[in-house]
Protein backbone atom coordinates (compact mmCIF):
# COMPACT_ATOMS: atom_id res chain seq x y z
CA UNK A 1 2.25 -19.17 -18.90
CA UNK A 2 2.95 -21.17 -15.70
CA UNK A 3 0.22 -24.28 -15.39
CA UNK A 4 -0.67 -23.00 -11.94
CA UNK A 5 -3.58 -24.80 -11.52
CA UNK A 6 -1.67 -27.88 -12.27
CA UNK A 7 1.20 -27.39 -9.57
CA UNK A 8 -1.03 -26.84 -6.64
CA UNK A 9 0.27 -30.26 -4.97
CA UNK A 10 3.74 -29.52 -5.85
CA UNK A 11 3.53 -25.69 -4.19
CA UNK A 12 2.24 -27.47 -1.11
CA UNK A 13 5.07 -29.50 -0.06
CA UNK A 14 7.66 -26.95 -1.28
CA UNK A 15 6.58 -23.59 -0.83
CA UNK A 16 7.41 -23.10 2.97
CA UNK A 17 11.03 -23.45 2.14
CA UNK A 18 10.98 -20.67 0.12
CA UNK A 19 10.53 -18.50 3.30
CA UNK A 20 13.64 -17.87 4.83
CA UNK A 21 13.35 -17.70 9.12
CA UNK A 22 14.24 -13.89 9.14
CA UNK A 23 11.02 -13.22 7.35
CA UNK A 24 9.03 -14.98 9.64
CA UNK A 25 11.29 -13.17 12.64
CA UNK A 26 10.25 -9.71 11.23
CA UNK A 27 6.33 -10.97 10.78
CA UNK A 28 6.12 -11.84 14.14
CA UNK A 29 7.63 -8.49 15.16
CA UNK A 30 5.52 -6.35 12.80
CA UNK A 31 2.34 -8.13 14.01
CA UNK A 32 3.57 -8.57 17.71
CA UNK A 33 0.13 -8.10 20.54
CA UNK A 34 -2.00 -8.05 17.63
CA UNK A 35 -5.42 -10.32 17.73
CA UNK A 36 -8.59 -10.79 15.95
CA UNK A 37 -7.38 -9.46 12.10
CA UNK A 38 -9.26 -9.41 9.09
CA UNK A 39 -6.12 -10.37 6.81
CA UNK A 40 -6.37 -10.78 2.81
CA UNK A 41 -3.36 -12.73 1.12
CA UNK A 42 -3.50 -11.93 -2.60
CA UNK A 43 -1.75 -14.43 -4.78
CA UNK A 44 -1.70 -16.60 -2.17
CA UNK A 45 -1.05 -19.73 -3.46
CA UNK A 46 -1.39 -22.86 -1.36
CA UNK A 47 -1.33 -20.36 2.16
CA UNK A 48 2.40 -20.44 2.77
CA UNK A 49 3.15 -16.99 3.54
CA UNK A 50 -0.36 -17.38 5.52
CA UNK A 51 0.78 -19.75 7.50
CA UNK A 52 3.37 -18.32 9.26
CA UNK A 53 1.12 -15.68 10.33
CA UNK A 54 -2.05 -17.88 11.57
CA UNK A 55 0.50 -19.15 14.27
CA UNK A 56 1.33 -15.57 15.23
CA UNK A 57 -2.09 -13.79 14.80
CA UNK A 58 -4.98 -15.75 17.17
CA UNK A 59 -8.40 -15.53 16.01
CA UNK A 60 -8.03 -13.87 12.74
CA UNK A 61 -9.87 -14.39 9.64
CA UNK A 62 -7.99 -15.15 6.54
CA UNK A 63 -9.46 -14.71 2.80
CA UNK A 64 -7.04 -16.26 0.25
CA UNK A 65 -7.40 -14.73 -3.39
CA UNK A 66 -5.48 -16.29 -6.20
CA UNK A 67 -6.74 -16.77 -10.26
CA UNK A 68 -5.29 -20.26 -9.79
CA UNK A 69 -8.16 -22.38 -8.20
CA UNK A 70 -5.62 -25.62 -8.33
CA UNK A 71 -3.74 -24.15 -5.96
CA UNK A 72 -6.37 -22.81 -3.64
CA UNK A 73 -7.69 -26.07 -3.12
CA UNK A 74 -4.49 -27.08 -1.70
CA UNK A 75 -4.34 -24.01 0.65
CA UNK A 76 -5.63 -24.66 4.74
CA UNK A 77 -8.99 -24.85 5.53
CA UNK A 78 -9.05 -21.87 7.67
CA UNK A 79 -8.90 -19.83 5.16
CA UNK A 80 -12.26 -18.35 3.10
CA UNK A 81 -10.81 -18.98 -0.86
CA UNK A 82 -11.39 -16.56 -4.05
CA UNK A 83 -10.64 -17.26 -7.24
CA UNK A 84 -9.30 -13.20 -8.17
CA UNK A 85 -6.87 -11.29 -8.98
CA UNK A 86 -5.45 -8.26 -7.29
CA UNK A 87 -7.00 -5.83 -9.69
CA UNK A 88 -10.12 -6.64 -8.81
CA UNK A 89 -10.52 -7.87 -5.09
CA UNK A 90 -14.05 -8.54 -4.00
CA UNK A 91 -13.66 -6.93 -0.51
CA UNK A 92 -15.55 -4.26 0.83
CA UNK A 93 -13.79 -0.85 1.11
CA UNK A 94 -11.56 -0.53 4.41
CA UNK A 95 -12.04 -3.59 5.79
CA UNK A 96 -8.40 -5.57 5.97
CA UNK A 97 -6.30 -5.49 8.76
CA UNK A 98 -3.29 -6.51 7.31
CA UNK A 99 -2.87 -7.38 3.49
CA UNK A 100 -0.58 -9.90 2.35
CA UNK A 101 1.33 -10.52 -0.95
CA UNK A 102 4.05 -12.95 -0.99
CA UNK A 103 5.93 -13.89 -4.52
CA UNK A 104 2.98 -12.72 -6.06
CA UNK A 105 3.62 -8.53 -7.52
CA UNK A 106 5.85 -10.11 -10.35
CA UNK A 107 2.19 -11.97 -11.37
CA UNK A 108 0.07 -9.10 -11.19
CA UNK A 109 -0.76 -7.76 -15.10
CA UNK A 110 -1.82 -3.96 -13.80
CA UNK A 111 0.86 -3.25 -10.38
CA UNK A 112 -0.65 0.20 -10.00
CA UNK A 113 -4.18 -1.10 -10.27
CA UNK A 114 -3.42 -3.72 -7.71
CA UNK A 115 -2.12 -1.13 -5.26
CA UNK A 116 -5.05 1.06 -5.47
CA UNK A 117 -7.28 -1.78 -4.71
CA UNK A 118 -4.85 -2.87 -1.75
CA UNK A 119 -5.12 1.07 -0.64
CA UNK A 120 -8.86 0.78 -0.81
CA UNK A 121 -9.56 -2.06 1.54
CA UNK A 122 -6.55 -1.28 3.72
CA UNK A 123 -8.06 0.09 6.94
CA UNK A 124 -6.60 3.37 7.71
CA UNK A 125 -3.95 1.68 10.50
CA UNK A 126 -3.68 -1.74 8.30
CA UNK A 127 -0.47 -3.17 7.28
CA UNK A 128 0.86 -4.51 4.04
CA UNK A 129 3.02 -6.66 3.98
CA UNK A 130 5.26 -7.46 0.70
CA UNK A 131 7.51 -10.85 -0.05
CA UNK A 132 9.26 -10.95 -3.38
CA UNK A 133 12.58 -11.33 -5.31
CA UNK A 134 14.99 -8.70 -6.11
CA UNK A 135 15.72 -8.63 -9.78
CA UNK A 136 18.74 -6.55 -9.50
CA UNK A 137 20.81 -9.85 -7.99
CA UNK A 138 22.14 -13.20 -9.77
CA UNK A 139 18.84 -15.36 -8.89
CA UNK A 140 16.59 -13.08 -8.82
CA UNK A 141 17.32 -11.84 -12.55
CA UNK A 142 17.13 -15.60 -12.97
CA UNK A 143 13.92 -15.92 -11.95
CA UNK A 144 12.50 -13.05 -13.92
CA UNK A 145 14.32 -14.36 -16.90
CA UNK A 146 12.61 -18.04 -16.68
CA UNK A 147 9.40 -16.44 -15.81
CA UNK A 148 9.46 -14.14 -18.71
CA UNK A 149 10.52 -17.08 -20.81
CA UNK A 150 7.36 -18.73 -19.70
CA UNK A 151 4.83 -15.80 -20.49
CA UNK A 152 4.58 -14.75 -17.46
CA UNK A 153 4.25 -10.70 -17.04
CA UNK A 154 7.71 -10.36 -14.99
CA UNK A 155 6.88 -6.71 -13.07
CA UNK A 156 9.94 -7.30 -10.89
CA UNK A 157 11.06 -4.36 -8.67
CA UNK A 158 13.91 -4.06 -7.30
CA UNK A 159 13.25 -2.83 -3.48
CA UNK A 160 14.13 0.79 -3.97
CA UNK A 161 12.05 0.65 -7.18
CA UNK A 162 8.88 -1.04 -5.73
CA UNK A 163 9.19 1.13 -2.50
CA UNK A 164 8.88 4.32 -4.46
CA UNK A 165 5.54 2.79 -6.64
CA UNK A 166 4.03 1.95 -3.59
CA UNK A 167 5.02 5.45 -2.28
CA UNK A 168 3.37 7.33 -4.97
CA UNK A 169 0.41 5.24 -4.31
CA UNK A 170 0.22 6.79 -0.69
CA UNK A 171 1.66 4.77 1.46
CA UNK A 172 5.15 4.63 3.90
CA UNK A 173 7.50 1.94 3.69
CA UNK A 174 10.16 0.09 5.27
CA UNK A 175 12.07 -2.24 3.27
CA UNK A 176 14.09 -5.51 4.57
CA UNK A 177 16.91 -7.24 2.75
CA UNK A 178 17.43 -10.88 2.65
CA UNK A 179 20.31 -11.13 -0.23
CA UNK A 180 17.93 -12.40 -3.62
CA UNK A 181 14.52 -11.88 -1.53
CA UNK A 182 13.26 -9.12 0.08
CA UNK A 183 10.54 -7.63 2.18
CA UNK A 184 8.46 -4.12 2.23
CA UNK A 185 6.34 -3.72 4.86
CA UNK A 186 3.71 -0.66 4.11
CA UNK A 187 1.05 1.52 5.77
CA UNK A 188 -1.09 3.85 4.12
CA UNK A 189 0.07 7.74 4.79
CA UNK A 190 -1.97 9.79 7.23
């Protein structure tokens, strides 16, 4: 396994650059004249992916869960932290605004469980909003193949693939392509 909790400093100074500018482009267009959110990020590290949207989103509310608390305690201070994991979220049924995962569904040991629990404390008009790396290109297969080599679980997706999982678990997508990296941005169907 990965020695999260040991690489908490490390993810801190690093982990914006994995974020290319288009992805912050298309968060600040998804969440463009929106205020006041109640926004989970799940796996969410040191706050990277977070980040980005705290200086787009005024006067939101962030919860951070992630199993590793060595890298929560490097994450912002505006941010309420949980030691979880996304098959089991301690938040109260239809509460979120806007749900957050960033490199994280690769982690998760149960993807489907994680989705209905993302479903259940989505608000009926909240957003979710999905950063990974597609393992059908060159680095991304690398990634999955030093991940796996590490014991990690390795559910990579490619975008098609992870579009039509989170489709069967109710919910519409829109998927984003940023050559080894992409995005899926998701709301639950009406």
């Amino acid at each position: 396994m990965i020695p999260f909790n040991s690489l908490g400093f490390i993810f801190s100074k690093v982990a914006h650059n994995i974020y290319p500018e288009e992805i912050k482009s298309e968060l600040s267009q998804t969440l463009k004249n929106k205020s006041s959110l109640n926004i989970v990020d799940i796996g969410a590290g040191t706050g990277a992916l977070s980040d980005f949207v705290y200086n787009i989103v005024l006067d939101s509310k962030f919860v951070f869960i992630d199993p590793a608390f060595g890298m929560l305690k490097y994450a912002p201070d505006y941010s309420f932290k949980v030691v979880g994991v996304a098959e089991e979220l301690p938040i109260k049924d239809k509460s979120v605004d806007l749900v957050l995962i960033g490199e994280a569904v690769h982690h998760f040991r149960d993807v489907n469980k994680s989705l209905s629990e993302v479903k259940r404390v989505l608000k009926k008009d909240g957003i979710l909003f999905i950063f990974d790396f597609d393992v059908s290109k060159f680095k991304g297969k690398m990634i999955y193949f030093f991940e796996k080599l590490l014991g990690e679980p390795g559910n990579f997706f490619t975008p098609s693939d992870l579009s039509k999982l989170l489709q069967n678990n109710g919910f519409e997508t829109k998927i984003n392509k940023y050559g080894y990296k992409f995005t899926i941005t998701s709301k639950l169907k009406l």
